[in-house]
N, C-alpha and C. Protein backbone atom coordinates (compact mmCIF):
# COMPACT_ATOMS: atom_id res chain seq x y z
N UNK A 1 0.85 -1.20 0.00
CA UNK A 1 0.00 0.00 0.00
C UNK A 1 0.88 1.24 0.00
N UNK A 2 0.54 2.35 -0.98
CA UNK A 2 1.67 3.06 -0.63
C UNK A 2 0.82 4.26 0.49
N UNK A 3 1.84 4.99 0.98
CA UNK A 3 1.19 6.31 1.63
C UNK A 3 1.04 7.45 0.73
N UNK A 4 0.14 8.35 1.04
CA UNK A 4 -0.50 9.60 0.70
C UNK A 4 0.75 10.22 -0.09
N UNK A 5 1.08 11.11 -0.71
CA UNK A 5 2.49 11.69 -1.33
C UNK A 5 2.63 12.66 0.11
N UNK A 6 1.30 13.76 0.63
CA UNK A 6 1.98 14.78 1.05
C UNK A 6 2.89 13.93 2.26
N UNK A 7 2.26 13.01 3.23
CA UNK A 7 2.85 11.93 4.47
C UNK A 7 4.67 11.64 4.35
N UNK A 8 4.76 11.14 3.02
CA UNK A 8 5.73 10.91 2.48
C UNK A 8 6.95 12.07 2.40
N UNK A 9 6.75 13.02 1.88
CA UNK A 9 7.47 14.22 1.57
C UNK A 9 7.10 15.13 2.72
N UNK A 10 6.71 14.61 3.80
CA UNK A 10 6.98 15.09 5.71
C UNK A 10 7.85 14.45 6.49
N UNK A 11 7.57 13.10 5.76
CA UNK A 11 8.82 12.29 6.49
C UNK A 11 10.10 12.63 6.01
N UNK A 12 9.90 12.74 4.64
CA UNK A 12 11.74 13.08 3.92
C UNK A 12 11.85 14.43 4.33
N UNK A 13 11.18 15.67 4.54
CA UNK A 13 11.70 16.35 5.07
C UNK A 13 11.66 16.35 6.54
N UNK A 14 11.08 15.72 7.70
CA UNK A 14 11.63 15.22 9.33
C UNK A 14 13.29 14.74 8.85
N UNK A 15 13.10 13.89 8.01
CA UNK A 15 14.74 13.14 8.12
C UNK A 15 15.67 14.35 7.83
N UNK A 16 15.67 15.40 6.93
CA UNK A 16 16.38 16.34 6.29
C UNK A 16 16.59 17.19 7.91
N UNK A 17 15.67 17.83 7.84
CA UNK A 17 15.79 18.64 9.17
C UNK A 17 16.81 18.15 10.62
N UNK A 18 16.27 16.66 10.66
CA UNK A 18 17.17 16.44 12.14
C UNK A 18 18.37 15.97 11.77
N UNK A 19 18.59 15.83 10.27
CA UNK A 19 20.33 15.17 9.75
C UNK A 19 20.79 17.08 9.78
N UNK A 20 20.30 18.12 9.31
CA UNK A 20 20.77 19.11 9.84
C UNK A 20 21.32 19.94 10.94
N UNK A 21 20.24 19.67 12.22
CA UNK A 21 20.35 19.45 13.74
C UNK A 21 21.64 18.71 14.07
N UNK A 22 21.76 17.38 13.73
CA UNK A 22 22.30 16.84 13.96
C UNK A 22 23.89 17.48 13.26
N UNK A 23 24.10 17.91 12.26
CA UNK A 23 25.52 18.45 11.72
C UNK A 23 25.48 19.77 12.57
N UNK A 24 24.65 20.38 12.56
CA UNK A 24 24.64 22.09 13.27
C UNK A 24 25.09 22.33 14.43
N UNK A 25 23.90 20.78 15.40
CA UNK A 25 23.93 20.92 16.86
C UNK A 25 24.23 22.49 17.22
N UNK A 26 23.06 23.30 16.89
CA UNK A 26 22.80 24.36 17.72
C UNK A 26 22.85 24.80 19.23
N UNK A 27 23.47 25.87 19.42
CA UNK A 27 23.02 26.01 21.33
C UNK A 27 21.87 26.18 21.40
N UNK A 28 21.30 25.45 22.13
CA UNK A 28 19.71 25.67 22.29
C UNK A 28 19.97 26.89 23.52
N UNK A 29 20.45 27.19 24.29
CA UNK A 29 20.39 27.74 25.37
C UNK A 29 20.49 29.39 24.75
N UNK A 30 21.72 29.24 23.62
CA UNK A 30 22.07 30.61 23.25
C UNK A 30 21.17 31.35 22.47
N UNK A 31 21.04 30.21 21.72
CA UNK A 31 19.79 30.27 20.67
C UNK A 31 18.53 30.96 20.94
N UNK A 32 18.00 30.11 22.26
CA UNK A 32 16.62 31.01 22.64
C UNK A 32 17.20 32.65 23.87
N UNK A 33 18.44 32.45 24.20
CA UNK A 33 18.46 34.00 24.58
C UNK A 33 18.43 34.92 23.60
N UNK A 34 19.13 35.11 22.58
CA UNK A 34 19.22 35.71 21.15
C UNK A 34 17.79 35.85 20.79
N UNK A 35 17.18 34.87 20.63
CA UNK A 35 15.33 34.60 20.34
C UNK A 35 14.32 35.68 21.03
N UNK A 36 14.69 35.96 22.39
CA UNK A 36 13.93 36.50 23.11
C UNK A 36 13.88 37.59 23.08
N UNK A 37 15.61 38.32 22.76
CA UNK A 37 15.77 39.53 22.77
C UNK A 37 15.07 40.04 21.76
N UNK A 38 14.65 39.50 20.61
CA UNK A 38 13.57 39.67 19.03
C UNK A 38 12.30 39.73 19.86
N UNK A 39 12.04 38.70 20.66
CA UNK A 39 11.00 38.29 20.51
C UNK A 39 10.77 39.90 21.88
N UNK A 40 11.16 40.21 22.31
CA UNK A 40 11.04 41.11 23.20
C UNK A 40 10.72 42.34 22.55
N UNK A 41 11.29 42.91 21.29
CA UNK A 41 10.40 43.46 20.54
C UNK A 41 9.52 44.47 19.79
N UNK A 42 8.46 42.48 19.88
CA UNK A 42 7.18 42.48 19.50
C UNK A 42 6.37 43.07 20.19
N UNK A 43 5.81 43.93 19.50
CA UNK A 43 4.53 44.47 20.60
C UNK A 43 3.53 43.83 20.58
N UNK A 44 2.95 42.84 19.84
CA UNK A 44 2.18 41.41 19.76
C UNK A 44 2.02 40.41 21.42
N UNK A 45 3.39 41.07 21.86
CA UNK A 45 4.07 39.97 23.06
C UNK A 45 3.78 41.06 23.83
N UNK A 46 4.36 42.15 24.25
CA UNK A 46 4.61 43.34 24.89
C UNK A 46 2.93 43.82 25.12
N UNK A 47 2.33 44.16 24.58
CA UNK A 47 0.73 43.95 24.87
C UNK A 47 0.41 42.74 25.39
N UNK A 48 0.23 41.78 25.55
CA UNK A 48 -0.47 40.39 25.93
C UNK A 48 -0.11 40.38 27.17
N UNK A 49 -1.60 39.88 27.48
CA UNK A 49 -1.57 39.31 29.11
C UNK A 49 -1.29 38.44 29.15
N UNK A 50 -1.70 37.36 28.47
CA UNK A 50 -1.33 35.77 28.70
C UNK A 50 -0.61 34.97 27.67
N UNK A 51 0.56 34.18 27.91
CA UNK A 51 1.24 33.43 27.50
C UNK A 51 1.11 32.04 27.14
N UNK A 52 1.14 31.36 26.17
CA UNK A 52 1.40 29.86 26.23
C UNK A 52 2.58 29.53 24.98
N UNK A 53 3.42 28.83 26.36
CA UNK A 53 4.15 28.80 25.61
C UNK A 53 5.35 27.04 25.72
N UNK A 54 6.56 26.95 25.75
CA UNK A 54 6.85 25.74 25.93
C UNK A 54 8.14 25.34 26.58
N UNK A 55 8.84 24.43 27.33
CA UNK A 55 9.74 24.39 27.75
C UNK A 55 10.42 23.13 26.48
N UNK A 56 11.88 23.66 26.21
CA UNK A 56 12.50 22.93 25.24
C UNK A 56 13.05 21.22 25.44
N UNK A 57 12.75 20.58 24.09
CA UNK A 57 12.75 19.55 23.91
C UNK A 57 13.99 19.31 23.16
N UNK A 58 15.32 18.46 23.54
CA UNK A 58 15.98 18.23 22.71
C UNK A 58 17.11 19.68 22.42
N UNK A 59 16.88 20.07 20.82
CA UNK A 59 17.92 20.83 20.27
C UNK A 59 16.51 22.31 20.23
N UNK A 60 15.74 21.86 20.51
CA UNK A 60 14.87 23.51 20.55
C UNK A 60 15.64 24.44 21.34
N UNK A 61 15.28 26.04 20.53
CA UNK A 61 15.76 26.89 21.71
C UNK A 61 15.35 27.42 22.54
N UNK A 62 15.92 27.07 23.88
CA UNK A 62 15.33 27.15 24.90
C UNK A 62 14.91 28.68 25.59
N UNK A 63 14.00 28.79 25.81
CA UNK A 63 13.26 30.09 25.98
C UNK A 63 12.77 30.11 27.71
N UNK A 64 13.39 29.43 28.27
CA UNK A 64 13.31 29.57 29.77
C UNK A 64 13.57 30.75 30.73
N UNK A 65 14.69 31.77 30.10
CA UNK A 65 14.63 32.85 30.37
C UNK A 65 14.35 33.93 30.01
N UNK A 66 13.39 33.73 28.83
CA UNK A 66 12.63 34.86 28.95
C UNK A 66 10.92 34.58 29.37
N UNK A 67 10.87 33.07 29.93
CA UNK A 67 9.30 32.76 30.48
C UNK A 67 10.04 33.13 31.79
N UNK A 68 10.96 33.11 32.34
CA UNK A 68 10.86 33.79 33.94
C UNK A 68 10.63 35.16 34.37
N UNK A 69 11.33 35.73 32.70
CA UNK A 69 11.27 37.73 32.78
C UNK A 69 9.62 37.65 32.57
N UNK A 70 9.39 36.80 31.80
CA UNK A 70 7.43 37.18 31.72
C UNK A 70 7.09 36.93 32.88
N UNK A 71 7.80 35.95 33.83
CA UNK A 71 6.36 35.71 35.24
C UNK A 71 6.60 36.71 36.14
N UNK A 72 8.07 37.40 35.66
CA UNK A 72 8.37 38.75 36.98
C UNK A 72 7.59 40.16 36.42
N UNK A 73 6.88 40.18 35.33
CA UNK A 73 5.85 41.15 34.84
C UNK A 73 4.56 41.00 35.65
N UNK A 74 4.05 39.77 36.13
CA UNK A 74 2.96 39.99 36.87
C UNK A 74 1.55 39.29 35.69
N UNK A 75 2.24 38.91 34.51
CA UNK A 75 1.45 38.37 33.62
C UNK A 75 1.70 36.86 33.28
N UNK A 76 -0.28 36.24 33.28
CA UNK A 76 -0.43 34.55 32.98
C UNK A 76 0.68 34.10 32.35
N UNK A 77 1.01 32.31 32.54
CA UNK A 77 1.90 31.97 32.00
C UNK A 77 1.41 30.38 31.75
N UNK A 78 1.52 29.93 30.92
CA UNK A 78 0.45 28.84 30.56
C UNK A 78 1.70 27.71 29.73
N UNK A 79 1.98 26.29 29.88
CA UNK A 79 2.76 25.48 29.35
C UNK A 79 1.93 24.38 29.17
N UNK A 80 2.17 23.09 28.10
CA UNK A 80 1.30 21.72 28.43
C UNK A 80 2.02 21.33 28.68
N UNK A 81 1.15 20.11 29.31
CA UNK A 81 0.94 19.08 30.27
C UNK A 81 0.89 17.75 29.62
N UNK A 82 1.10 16.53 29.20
CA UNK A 82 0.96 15.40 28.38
C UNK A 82 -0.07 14.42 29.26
N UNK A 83 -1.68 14.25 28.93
CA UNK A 83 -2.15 13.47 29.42
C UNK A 83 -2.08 12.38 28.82
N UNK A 84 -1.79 10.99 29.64
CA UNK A 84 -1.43 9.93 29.00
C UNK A 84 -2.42 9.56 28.88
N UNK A 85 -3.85 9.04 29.79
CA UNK A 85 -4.70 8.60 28.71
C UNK A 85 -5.21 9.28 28.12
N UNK A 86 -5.08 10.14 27.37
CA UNK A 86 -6.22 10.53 26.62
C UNK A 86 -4.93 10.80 25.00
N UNK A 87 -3.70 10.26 25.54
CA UNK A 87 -2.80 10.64 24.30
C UNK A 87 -2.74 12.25 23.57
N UNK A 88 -2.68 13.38 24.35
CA UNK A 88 -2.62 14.25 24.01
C UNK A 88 -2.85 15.70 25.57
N UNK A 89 -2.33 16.76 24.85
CA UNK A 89 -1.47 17.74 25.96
C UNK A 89 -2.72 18.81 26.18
N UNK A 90 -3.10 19.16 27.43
CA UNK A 90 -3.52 20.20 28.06
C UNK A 90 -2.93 21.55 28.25
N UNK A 91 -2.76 22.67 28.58
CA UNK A 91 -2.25 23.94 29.26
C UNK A 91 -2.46 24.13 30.35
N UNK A 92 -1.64 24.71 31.35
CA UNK A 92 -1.47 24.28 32.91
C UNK A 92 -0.81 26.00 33.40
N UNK A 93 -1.83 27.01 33.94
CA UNK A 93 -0.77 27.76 34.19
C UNK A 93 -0.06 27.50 35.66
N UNK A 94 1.28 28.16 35.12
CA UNK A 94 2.62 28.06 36.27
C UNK A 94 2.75 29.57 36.55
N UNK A 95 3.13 29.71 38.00
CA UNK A 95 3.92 31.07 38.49
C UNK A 95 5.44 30.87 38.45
N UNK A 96 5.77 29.36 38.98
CA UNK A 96 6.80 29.37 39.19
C UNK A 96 7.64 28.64 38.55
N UNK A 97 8.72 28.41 37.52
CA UNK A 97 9.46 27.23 37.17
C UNK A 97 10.33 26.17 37.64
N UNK A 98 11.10 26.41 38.51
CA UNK A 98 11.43 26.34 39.53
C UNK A 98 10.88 24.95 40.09
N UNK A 99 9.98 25.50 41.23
CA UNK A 99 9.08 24.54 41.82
C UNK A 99 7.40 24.18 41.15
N UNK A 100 7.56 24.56 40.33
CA UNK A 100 6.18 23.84 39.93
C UNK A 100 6.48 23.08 38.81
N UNK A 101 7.10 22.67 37.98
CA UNK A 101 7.87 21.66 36.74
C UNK A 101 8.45 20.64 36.92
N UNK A 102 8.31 19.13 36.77
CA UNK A 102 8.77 18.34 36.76
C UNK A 102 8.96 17.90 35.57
N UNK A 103 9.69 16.23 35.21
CA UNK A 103 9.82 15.74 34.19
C UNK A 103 8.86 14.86 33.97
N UNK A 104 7.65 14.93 32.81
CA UNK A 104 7.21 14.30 32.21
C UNK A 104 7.46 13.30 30.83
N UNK A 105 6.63 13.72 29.63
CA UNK A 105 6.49 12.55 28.40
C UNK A 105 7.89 13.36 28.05
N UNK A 106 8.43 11.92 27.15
CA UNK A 106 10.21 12.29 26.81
C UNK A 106 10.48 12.99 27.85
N UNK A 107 10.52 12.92 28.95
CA UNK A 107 11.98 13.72 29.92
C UNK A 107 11.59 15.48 29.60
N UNK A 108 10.40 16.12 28.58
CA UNK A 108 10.16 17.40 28.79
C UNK A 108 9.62 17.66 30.09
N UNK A 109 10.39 18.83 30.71
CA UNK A 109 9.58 19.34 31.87
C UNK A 109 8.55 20.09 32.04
N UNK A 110 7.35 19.94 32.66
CA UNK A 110 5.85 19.99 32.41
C UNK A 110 5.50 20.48 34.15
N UNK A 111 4.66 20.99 33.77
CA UNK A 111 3.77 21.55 34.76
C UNK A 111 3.42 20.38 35.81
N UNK A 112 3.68 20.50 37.05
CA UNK A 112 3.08 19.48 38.18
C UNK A 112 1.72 18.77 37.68
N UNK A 113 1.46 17.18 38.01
CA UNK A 113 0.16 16.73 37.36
C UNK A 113 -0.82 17.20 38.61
N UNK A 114 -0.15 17.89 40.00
CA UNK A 114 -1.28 18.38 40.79
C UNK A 114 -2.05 19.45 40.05
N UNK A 115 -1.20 20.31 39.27
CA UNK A 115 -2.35 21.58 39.10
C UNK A 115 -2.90 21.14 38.05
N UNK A 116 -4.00 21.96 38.15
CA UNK A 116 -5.32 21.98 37.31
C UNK A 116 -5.12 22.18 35.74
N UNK A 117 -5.88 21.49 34.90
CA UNK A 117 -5.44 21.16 34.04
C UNK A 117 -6.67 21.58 32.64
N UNK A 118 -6.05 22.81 31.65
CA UNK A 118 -7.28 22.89 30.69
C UNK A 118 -7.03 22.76 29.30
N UNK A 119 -8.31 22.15 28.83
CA UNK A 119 -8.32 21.65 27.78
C UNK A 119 -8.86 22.50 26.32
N UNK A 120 -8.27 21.83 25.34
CA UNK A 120 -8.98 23.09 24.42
C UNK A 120 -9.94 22.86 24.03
N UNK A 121 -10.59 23.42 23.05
CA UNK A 121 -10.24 25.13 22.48
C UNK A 121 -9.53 26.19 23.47
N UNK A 122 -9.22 26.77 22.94
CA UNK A 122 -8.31 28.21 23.58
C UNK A 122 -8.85 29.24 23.31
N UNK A 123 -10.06 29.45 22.81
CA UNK A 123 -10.80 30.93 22.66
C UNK A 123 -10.47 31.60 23.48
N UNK A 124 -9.63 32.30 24.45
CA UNK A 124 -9.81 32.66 25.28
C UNK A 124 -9.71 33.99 25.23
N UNK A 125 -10.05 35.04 26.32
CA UNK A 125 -10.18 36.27 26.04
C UNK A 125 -9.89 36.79 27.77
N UNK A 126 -9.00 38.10 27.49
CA UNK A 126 -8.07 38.34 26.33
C UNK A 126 -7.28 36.87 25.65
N UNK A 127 -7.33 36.97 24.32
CA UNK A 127 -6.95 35.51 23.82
C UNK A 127 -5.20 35.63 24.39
N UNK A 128 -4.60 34.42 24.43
CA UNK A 128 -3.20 33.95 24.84
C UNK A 128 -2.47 33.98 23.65
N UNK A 129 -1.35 34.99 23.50
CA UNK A 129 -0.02 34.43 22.49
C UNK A 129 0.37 33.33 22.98
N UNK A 130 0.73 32.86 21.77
CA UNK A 130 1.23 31.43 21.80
C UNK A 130 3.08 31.56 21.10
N UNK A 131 3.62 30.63 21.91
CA UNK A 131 5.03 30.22 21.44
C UNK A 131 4.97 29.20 20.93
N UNK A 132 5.76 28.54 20.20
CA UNK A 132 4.99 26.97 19.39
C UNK A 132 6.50 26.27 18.85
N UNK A 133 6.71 25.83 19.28
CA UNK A 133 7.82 24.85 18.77
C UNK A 133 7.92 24.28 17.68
N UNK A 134 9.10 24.25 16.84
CA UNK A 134 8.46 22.74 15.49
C UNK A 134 9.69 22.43 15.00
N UNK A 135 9.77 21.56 14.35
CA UNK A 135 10.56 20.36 13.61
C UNK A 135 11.20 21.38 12.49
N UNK A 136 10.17 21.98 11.64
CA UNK A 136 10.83 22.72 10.72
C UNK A 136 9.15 23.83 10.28
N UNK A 137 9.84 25.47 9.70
CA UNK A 137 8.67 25.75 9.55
C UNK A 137 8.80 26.92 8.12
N UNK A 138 8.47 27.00 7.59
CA UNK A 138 8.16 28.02 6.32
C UNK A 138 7.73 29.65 6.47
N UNK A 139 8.22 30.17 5.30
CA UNK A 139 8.20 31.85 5.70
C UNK A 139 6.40 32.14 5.59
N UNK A 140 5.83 31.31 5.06
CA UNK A 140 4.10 31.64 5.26
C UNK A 140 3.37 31.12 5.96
N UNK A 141 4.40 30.39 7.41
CA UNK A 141 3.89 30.30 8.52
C UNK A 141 3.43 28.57 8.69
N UNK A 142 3.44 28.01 7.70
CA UNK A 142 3.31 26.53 7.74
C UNK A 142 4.44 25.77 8.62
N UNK A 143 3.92 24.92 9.06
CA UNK A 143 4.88 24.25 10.93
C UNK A 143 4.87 22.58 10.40
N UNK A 144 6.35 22.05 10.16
CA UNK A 144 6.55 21.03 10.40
C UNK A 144 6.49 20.32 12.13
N UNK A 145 5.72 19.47 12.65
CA UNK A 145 6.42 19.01 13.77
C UNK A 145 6.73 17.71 13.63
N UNK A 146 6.66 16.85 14.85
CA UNK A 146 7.17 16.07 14.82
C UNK A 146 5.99 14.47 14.50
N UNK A 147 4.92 14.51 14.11
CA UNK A 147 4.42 13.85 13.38
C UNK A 147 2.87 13.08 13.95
N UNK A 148 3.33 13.34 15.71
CA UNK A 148 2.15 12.98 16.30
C UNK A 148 0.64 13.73 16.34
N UNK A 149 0.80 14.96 16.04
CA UNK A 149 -0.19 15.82 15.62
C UNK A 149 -0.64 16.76 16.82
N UNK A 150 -0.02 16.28 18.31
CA UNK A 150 -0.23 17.31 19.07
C UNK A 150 -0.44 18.66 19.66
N UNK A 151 0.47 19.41 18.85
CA UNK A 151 0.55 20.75 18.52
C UNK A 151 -0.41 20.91 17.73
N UNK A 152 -0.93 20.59 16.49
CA UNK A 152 -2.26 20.58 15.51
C UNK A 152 -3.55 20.41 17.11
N UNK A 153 -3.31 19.39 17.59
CA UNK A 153 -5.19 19.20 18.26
C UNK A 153 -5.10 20.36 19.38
N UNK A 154 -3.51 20.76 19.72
CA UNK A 154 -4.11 21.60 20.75
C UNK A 154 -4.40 23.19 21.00
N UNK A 155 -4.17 23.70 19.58
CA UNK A 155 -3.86 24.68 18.83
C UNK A 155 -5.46 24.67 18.49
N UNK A 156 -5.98 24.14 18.00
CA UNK A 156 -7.47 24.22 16.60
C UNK A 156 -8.21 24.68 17.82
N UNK A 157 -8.54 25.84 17.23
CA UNK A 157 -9.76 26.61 18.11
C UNK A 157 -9.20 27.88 18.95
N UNK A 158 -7.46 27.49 19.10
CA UNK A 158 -7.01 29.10 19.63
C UNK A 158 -6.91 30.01 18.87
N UNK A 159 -7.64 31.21 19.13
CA UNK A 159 -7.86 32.70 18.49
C UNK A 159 -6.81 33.69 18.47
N UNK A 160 -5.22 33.36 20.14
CA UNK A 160 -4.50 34.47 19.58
C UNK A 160 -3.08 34.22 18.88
N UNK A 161 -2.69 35.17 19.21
CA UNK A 161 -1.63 34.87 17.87
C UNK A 161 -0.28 34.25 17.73
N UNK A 162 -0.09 33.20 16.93
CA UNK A 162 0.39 32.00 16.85
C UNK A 162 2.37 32.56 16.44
N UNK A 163 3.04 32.28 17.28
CA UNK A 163 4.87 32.55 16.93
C UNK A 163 5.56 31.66 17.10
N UNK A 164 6.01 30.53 15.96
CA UNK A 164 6.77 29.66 15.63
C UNK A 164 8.21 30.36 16.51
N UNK A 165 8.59 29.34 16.64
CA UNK A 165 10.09 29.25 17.43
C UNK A 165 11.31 28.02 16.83
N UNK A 166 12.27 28.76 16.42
CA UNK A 166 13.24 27.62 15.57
C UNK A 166 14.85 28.01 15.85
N UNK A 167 15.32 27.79 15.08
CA UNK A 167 17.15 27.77 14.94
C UNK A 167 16.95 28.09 13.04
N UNK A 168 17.74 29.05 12.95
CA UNK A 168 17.72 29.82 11.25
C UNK A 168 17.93 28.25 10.74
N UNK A 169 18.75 27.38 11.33
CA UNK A 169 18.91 25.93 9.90
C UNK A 169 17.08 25.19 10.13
N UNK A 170 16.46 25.81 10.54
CA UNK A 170 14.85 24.72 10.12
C UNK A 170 13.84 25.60 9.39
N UNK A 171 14.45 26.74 8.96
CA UNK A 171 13.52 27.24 8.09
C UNK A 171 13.67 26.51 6.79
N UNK A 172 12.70 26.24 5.81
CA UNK A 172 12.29 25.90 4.76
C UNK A 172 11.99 26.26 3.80
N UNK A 173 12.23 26.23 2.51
CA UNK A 173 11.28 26.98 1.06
C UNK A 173 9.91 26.87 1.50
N UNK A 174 9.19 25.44 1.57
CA UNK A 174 7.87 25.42 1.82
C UNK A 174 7.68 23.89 2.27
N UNK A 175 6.49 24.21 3.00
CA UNK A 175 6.08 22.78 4.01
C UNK A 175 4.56 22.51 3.47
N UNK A 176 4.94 20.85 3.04
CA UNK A 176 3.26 20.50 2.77
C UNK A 176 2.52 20.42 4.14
N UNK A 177 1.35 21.04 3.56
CA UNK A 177 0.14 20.99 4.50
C UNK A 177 -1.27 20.25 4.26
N UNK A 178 -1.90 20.04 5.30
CA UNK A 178 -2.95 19.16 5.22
C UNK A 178 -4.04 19.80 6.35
N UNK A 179 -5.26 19.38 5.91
CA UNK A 179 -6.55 20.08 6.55
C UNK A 179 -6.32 20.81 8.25
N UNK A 180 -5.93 19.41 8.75
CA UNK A 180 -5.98 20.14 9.81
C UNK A 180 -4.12 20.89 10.42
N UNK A 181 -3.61 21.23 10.03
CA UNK A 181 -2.22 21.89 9.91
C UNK A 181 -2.76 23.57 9.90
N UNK A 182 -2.51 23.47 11.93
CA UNK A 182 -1.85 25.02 12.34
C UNK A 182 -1.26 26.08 11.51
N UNK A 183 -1.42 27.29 11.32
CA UNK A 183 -0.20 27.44 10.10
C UNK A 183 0.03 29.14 11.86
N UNK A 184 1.15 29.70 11.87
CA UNK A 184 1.80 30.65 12.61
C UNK A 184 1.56 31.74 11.69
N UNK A 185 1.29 33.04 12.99
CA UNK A 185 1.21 34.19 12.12
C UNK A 185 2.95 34.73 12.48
N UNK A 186 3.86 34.66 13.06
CA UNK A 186 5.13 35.06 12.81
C UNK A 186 5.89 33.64 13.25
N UNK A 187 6.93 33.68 12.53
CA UNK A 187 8.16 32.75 12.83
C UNK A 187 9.56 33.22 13.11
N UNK A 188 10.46 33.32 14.66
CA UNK A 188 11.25 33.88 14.78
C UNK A 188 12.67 32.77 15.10
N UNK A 189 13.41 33.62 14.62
CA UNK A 189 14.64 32.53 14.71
C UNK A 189 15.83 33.52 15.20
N UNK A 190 16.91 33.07 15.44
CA UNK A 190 18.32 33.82 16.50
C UNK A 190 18.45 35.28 14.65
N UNK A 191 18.18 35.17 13.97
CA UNK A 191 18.19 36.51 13.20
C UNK A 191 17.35 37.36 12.48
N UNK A 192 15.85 36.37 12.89
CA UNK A 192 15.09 37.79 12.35
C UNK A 192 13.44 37.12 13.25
N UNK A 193 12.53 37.85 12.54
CA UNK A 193 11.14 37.35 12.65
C UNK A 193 10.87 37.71 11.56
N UNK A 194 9.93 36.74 10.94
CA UNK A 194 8.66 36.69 9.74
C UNK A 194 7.09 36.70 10.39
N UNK A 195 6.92 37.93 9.59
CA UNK A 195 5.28 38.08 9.50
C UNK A 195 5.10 36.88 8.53
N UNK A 196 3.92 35.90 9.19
CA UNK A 196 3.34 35.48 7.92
C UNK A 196 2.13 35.63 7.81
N UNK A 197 1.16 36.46 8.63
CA UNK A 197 0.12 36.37 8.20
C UNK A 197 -0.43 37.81 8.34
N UNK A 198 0.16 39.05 8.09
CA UNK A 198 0.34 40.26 7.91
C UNK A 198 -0.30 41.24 8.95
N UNK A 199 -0.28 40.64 10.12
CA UNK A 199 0.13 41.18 11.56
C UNK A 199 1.45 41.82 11.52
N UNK A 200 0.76 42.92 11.93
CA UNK A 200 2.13 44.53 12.46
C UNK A 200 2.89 43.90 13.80
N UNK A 201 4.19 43.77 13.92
CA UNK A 201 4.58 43.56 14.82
C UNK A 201 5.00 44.29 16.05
């Protein structure tokens, strides 16, 4: 049986991307300080009350210090959570990183399974910027991840505004997409940000 073409040409580009990672091995640490200072800014970010956003997996760049400068503003701070049965991630807000994060699914550190735990849609209002992690992502905002679809189910239905997070080697010419595929209204990396969906930054 063969698979779908677009399935196919996601996988060859997953393999492309992490054989890149893998030659680059980026600082993730440096990477997301450089990141923040961009992402700092945005007045997209700089207006918003509430955050969701992610603690790094792997070679992502890690953006841990600038989710601590956001919790010393006095503004929400929202990360998921991996529920195992139900095979897919909630948002959990945290004050503290510190003491409220442990290690969950893959060894990412996640919000305590004591606190309270919400599920989407994300309509929320004032709606939450979102930080969003991915595998690889395109200048018109299309998001490779990593294949389980998580980021897709937990995304569909959030209203605010969506900012890919990468390392300059995972940008792409272009990423096939499929029905239900998130697409980001900016994508920022250690040297620039892209509008992609013609939001003033």
């Amino acid at each position: 049986m063969h698979m779908p073409t677009h399935l196919t040409t996601k996988e060859a580009l997953r393999h492309e991307i992490r054989a890149r990672l893998r030659a680059t091995r980026p600082d993730s640490l440096r990477s997301g300080r450089v990141i923040a200072s961009l992402l700092s800014e945005l007045s997209v970010l700089a207006e918003g009350q509430a955050l969701a956003a992610y603690m790094a997996f792997g070679l992502e760049p890690d953006i841990s210090d600038y989710l601590v400068a956001w919790l010393k503003t006095g503004k929400a701070l929202y990360l998921p959570a991996f529920i195992e049965h139900e095979q897919a991630y909630a948002m959990v807000a945290v004050h503290d990183l510190d003491t409220q994060l442990v290690a969950g699914h893959y060894g990412i550190r996640e919000p305590h399974p004591a606190l309270p735990r919400l599920h989407p849609p994300f309509d929320c209002e004032p709606p939450w910027t979102w930080l969003v992690p991915g595998l690889a992502f395109d200048q018109t905002g299309n998001r490779l991840g990593r294949g389980r679809g998580y980021y897709d189910r937990l995304l569909t239905g959030a209203t605010g505004i969506k900012i890919g997070v990468a390392h300059d080697c995972q940008i792409v010419p272009a990423i096939p997409t499929h029905a239900h595929d998130v697409r980001m209204d900016y994508v920022a990396t250690e040297t620039r940000v892209v509008s992609c969906g013609g939001h003033i930054a």
